[in-house]
PDB file of N, CA and C in Angstrom:
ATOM      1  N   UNK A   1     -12.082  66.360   0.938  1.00  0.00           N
ATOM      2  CA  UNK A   1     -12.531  66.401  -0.433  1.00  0.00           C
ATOM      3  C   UNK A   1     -11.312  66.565  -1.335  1.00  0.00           C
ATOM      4  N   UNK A   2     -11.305  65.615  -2.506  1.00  0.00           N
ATOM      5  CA  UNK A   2     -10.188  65.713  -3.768  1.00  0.00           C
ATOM      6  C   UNK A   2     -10.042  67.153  -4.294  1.00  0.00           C
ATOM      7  N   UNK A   3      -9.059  67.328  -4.621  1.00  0.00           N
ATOM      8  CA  UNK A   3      -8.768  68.500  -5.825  1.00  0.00           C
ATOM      9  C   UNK A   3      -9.476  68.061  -7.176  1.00  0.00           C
ATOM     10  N   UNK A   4     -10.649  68.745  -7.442  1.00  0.00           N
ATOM     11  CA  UNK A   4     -11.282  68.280  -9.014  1.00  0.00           C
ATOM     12  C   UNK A   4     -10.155  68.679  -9.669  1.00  0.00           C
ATOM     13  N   UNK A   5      -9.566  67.757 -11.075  1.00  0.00           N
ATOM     14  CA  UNK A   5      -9.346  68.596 -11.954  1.00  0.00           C
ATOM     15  C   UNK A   5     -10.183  69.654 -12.847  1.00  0.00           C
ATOM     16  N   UNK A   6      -9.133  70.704 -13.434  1.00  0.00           N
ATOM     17  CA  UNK A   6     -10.141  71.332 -14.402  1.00  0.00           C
ATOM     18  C   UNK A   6      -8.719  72.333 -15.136  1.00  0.00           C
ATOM     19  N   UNK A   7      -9.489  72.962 -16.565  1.00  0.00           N
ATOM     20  CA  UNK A   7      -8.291  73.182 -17.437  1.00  0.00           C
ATOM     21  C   UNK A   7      -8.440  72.040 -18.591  1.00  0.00           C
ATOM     22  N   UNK A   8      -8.780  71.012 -18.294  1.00  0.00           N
ATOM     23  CA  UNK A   8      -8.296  70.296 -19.752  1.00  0.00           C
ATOM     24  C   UNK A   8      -9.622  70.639 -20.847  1.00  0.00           C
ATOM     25  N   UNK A   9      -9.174  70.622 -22.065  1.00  0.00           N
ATOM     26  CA  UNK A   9      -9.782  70.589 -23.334  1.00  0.00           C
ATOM     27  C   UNK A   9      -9.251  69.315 -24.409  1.00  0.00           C
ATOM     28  N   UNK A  10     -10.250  69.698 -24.641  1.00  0.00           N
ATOM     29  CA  UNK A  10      -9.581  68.256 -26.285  1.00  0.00           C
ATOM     30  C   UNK A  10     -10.182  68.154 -27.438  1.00  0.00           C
ATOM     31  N   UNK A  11      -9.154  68.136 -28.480  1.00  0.00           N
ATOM     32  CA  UNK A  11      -9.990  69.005 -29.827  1.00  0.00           C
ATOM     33  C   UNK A  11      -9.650  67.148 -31.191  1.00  0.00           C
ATOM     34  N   UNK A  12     -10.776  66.825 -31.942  1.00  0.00           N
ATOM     35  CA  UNK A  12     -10.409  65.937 -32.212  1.00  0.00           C
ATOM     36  C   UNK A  12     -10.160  66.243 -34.133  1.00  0.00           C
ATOM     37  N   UNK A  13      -8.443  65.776 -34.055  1.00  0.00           N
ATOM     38  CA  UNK A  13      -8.644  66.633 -35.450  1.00  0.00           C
ATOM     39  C   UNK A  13      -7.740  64.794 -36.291  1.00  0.00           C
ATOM     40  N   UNK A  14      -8.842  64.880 -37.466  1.00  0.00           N
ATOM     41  CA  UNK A  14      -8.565  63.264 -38.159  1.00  0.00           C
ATOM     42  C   UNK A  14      -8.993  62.582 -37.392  1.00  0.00           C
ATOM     43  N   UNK A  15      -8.123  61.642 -37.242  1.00  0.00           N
ATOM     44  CA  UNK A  15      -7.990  60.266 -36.638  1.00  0.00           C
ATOM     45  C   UNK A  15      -7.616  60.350 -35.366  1.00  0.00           C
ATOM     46  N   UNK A  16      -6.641  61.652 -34.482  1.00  0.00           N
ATOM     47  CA  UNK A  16      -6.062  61.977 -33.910  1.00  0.00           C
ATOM     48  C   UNK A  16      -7.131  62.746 -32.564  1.00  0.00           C
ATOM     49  N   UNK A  17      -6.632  62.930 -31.107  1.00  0.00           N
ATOM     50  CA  UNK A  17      -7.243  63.910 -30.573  1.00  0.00           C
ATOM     51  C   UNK A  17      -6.132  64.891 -29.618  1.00  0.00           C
ATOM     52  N   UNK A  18      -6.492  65.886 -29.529  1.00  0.00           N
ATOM     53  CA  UNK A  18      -5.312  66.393 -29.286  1.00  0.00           C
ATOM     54  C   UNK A  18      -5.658  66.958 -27.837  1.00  0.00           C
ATOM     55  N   UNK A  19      -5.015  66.756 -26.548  1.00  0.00           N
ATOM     56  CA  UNK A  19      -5.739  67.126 -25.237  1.00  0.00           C
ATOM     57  C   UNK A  19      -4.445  68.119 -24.885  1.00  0.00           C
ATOM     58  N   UNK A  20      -5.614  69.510 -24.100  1.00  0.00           N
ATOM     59  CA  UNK A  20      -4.512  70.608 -24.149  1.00  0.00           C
ATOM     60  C   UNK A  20      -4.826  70.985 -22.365  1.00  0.00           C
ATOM     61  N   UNK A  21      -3.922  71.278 -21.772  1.00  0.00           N
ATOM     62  CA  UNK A  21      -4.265  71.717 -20.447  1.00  0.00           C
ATOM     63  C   UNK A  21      -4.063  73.323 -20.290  1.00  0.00           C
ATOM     64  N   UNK A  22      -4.640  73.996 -19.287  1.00  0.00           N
ATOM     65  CA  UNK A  22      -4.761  75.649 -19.498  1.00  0.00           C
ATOM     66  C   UNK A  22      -4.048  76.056 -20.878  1.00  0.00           C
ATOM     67  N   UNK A  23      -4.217  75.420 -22.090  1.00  0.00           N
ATOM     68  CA  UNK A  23      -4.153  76.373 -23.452  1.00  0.00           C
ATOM     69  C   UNK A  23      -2.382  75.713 -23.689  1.00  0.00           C
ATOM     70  N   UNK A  24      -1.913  74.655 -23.170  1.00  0.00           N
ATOM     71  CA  UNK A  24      -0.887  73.962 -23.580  1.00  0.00           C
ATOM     72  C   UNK A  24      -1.145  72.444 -24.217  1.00  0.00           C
ATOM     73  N   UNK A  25      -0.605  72.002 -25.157  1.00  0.00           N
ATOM     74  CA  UNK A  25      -0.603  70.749 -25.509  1.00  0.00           C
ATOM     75  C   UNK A  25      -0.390  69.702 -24.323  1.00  0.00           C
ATOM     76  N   UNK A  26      -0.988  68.817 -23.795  1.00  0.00           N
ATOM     77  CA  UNK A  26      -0.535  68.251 -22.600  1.00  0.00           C
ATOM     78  C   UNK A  26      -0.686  66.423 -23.397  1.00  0.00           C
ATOM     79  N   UNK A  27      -0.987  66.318 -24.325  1.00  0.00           N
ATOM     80  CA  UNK A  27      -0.694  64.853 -24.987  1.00  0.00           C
ATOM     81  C   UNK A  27      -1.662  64.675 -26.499  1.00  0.00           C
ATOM     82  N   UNK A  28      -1.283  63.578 -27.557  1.00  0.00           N
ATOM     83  CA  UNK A  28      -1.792  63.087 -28.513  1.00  0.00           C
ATOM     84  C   UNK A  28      -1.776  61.820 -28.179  1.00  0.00           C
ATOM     85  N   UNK A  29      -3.116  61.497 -28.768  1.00  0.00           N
ATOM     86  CA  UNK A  29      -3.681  60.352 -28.740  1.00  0.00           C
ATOM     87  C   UNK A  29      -3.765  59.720 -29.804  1.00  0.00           C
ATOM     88  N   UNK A  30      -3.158  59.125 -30.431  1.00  0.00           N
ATOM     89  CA  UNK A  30      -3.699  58.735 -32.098  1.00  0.00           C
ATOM     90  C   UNK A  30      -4.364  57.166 -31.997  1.00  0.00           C
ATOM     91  N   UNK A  31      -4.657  56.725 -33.032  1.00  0.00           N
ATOM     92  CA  UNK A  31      -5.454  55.657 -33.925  1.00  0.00           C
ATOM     93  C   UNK A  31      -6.457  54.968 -32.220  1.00  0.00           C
ATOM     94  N   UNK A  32      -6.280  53.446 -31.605  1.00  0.00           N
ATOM     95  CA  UNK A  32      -7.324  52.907 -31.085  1.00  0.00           C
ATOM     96  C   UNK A  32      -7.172  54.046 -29.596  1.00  0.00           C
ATOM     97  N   UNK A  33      -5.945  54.257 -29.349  1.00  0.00           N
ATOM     98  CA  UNK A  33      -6.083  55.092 -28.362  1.00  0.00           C
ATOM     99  C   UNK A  33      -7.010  56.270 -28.461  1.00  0.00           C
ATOM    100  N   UNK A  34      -6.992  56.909 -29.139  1.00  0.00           N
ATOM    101  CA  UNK A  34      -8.227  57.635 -29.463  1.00  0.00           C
ATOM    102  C   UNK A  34      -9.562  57.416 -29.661  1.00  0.00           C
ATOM    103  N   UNK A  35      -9.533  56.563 -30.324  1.00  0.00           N
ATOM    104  CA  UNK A  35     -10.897  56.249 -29.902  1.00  0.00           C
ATOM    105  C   UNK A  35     -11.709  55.715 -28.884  1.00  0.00           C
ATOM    106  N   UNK A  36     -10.771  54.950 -27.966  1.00  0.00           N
ATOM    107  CA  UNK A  36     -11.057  54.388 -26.442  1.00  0.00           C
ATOM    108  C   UNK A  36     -11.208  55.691 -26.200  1.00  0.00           C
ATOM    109  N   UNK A  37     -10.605  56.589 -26.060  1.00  0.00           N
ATOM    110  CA  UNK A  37     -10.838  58.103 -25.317  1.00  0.00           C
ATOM    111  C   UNK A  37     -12.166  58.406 -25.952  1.00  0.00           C
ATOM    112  N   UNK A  38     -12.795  58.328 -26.873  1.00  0.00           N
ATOM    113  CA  UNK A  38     -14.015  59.257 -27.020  1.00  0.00           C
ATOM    114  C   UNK A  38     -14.970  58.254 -27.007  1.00  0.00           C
ATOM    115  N   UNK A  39     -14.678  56.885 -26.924  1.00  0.00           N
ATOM    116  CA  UNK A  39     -15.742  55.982 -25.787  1.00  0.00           C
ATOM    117  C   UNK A  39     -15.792  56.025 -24.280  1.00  0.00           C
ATOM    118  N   UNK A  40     -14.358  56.513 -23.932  1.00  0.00           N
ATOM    119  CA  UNK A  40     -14.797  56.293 -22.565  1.00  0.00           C
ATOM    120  C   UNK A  40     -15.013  57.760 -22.134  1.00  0.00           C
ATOM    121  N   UNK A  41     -15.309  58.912 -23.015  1.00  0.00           N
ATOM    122  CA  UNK A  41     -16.043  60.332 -22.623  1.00  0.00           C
ATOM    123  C   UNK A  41     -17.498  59.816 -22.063  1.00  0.00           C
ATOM    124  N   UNK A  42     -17.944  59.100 -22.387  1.00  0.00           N
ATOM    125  CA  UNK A  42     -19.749  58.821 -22.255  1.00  0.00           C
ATOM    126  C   UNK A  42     -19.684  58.079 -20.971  1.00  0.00           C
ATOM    127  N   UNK A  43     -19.153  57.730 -20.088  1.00  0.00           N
ATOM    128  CA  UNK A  43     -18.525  57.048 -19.079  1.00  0.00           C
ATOM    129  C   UNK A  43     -17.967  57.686 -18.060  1.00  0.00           C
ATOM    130  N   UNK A  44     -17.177  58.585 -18.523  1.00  0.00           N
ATOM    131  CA  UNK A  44     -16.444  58.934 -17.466  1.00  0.00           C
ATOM    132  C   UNK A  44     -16.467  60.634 -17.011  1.00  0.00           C
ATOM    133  N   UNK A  45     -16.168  61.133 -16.396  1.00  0.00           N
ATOM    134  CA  UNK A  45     -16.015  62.660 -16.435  1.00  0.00           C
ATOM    135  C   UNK A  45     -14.991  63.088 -17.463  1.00  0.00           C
ATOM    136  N   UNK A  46     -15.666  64.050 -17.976  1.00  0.00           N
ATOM    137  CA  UNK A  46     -14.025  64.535 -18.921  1.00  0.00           C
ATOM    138  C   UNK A  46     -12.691  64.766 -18.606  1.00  0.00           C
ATOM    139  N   UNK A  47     -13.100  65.621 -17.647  1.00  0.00           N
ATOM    140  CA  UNK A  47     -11.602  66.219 -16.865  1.00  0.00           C
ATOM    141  C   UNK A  47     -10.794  65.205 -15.890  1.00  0.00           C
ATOM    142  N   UNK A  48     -11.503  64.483 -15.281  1.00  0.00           N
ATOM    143  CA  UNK A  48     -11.365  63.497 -14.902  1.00  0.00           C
ATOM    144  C   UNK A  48      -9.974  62.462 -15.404  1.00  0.00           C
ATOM    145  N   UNK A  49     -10.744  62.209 -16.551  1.00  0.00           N
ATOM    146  CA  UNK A  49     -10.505  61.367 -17.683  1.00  0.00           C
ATOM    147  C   UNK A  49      -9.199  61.530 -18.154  1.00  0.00           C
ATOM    148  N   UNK A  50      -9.098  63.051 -18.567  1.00  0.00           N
ATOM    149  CA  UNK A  50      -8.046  63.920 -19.471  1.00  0.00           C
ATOM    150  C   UNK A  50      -7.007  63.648 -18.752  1.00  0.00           C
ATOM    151  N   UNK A  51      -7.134  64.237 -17.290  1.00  0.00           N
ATOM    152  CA  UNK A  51      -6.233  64.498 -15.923  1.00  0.00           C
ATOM    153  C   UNK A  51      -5.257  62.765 -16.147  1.00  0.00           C
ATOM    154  N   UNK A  52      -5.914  61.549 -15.922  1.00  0.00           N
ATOM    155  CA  UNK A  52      -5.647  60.304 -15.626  1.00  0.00           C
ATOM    156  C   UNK A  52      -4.623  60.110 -17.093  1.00  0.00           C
ATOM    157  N   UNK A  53      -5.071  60.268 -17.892  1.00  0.00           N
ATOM    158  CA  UNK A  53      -4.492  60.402 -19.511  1.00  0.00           C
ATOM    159  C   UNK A  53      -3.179  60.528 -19.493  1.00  0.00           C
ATOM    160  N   UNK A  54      -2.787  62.133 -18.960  1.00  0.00           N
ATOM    161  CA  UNK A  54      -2.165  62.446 -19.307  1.00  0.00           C
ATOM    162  C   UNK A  54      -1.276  62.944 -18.224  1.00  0.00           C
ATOM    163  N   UNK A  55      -1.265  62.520 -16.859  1.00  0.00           N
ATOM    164  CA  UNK A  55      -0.904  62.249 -15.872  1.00  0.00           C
ATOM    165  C   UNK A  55      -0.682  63.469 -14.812  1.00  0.00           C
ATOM    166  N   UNK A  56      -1.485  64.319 -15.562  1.00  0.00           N
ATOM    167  CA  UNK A  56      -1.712  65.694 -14.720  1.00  0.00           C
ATOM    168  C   UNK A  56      -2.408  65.843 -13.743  1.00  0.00           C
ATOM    169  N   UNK A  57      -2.223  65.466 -12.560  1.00  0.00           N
ATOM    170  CA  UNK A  57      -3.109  65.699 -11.559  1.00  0.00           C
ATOM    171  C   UNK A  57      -2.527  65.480  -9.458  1.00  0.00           C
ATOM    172  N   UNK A  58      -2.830  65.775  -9.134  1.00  0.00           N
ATOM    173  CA  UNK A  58      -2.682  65.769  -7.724  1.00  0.00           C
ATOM    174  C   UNK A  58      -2.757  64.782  -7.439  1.00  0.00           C
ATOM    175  N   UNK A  59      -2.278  63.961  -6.174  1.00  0.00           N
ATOM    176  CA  UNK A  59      -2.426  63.103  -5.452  1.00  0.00           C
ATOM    177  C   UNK A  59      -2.492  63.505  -3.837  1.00  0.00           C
ATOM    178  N   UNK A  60      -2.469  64.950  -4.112  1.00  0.00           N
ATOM    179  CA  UNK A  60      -2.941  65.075  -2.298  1.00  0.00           C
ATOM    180  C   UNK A  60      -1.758  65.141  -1.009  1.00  0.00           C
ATOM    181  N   UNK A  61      -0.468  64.785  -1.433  1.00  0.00           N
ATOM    182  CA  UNK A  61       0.506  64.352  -0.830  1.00  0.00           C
ATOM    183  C   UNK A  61       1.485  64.976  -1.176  1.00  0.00           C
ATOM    184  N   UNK A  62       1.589  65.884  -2.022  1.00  0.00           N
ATOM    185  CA  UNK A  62       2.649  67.072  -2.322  1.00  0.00           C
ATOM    186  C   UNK A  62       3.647  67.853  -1.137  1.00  0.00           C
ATOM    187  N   UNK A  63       2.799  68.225  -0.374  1.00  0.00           N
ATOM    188  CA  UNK A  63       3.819  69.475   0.182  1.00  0.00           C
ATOM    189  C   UNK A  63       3.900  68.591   1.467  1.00  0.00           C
ATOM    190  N   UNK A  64       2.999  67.363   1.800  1.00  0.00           N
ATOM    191  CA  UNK A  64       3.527  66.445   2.976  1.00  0.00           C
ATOM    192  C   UNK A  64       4.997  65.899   2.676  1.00  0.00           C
ATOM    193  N   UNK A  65       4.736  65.189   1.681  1.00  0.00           N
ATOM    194  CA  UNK A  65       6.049  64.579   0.797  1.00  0.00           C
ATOM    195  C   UNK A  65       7.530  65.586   1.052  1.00  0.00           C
ATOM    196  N   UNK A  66       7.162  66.831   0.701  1.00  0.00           N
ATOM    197  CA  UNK A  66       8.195  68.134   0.424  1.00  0.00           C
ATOM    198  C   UNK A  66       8.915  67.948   1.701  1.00  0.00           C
ATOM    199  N   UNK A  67       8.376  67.905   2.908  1.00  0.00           N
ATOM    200  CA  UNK A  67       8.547  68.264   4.043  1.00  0.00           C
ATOM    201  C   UNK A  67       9.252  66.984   4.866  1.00  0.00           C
ATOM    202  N   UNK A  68       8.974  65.569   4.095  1.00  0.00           N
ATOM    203  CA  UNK A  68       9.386  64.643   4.951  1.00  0.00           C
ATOM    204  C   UNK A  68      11.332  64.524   5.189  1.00  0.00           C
ATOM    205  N   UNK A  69      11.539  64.328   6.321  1.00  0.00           N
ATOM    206  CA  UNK A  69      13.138  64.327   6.198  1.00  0.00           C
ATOM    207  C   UNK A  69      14.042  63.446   4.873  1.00  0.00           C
ATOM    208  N   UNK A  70      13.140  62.494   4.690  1.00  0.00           N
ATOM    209  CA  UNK A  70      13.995  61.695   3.911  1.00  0.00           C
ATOM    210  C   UNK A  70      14.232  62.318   2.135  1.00  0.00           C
ATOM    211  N   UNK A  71      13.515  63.821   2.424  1.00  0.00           N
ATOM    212  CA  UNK A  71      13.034  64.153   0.612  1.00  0.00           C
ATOM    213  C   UNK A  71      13.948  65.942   0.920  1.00  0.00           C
ATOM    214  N   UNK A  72      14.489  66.356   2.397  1.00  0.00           N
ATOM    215  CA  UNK A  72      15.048  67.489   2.619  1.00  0.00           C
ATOM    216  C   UNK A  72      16.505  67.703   2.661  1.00  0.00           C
ATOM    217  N   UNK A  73      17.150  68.552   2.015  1.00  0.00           N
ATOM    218  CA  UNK A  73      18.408  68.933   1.525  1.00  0.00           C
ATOM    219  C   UNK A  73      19.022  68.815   2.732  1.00  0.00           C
ATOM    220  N   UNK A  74      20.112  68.081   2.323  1.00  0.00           N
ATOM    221  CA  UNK A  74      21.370  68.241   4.293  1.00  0.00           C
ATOM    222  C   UNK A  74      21.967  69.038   4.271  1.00  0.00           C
TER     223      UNK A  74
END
């Protein structure tokens, strides 16, 4: 089973939306980009969504990666 994301929020202020992860700014979205984002809320999972956005998220392969010889200090 995936790591759900979770943590993101997103507050939409003007024209603008502003997506924050645990209580940090994690990206702005302004003019059509923004609004694709609050069309594709009705579509998609939020956090989901946010995570893909703004490129915060796991891929599962972290501490395999860490460990492979070709990624370890000589």
């Amino acid at each position: 089973m995936a790591h759900q994301p979770r943590g993101f929020e997103y507050a939409v202020v003007g024209n603008d939306v502003l997506i924050t992860h645990n209580g940090r700014r994690a990206s702005t979205l302004r003019h059509a980009a923004a609004r694709q984002f609050l069309a594709d809320l009705e579509y998609d999972d939020p956090q989901e969504l946010m995570a893909r956005i703004t490129g915060n998220y796991k891929r599962g392969n972290e501490r395999v990666a860490k460990n492979h010889p070709r990624n370890r200090l000589r």
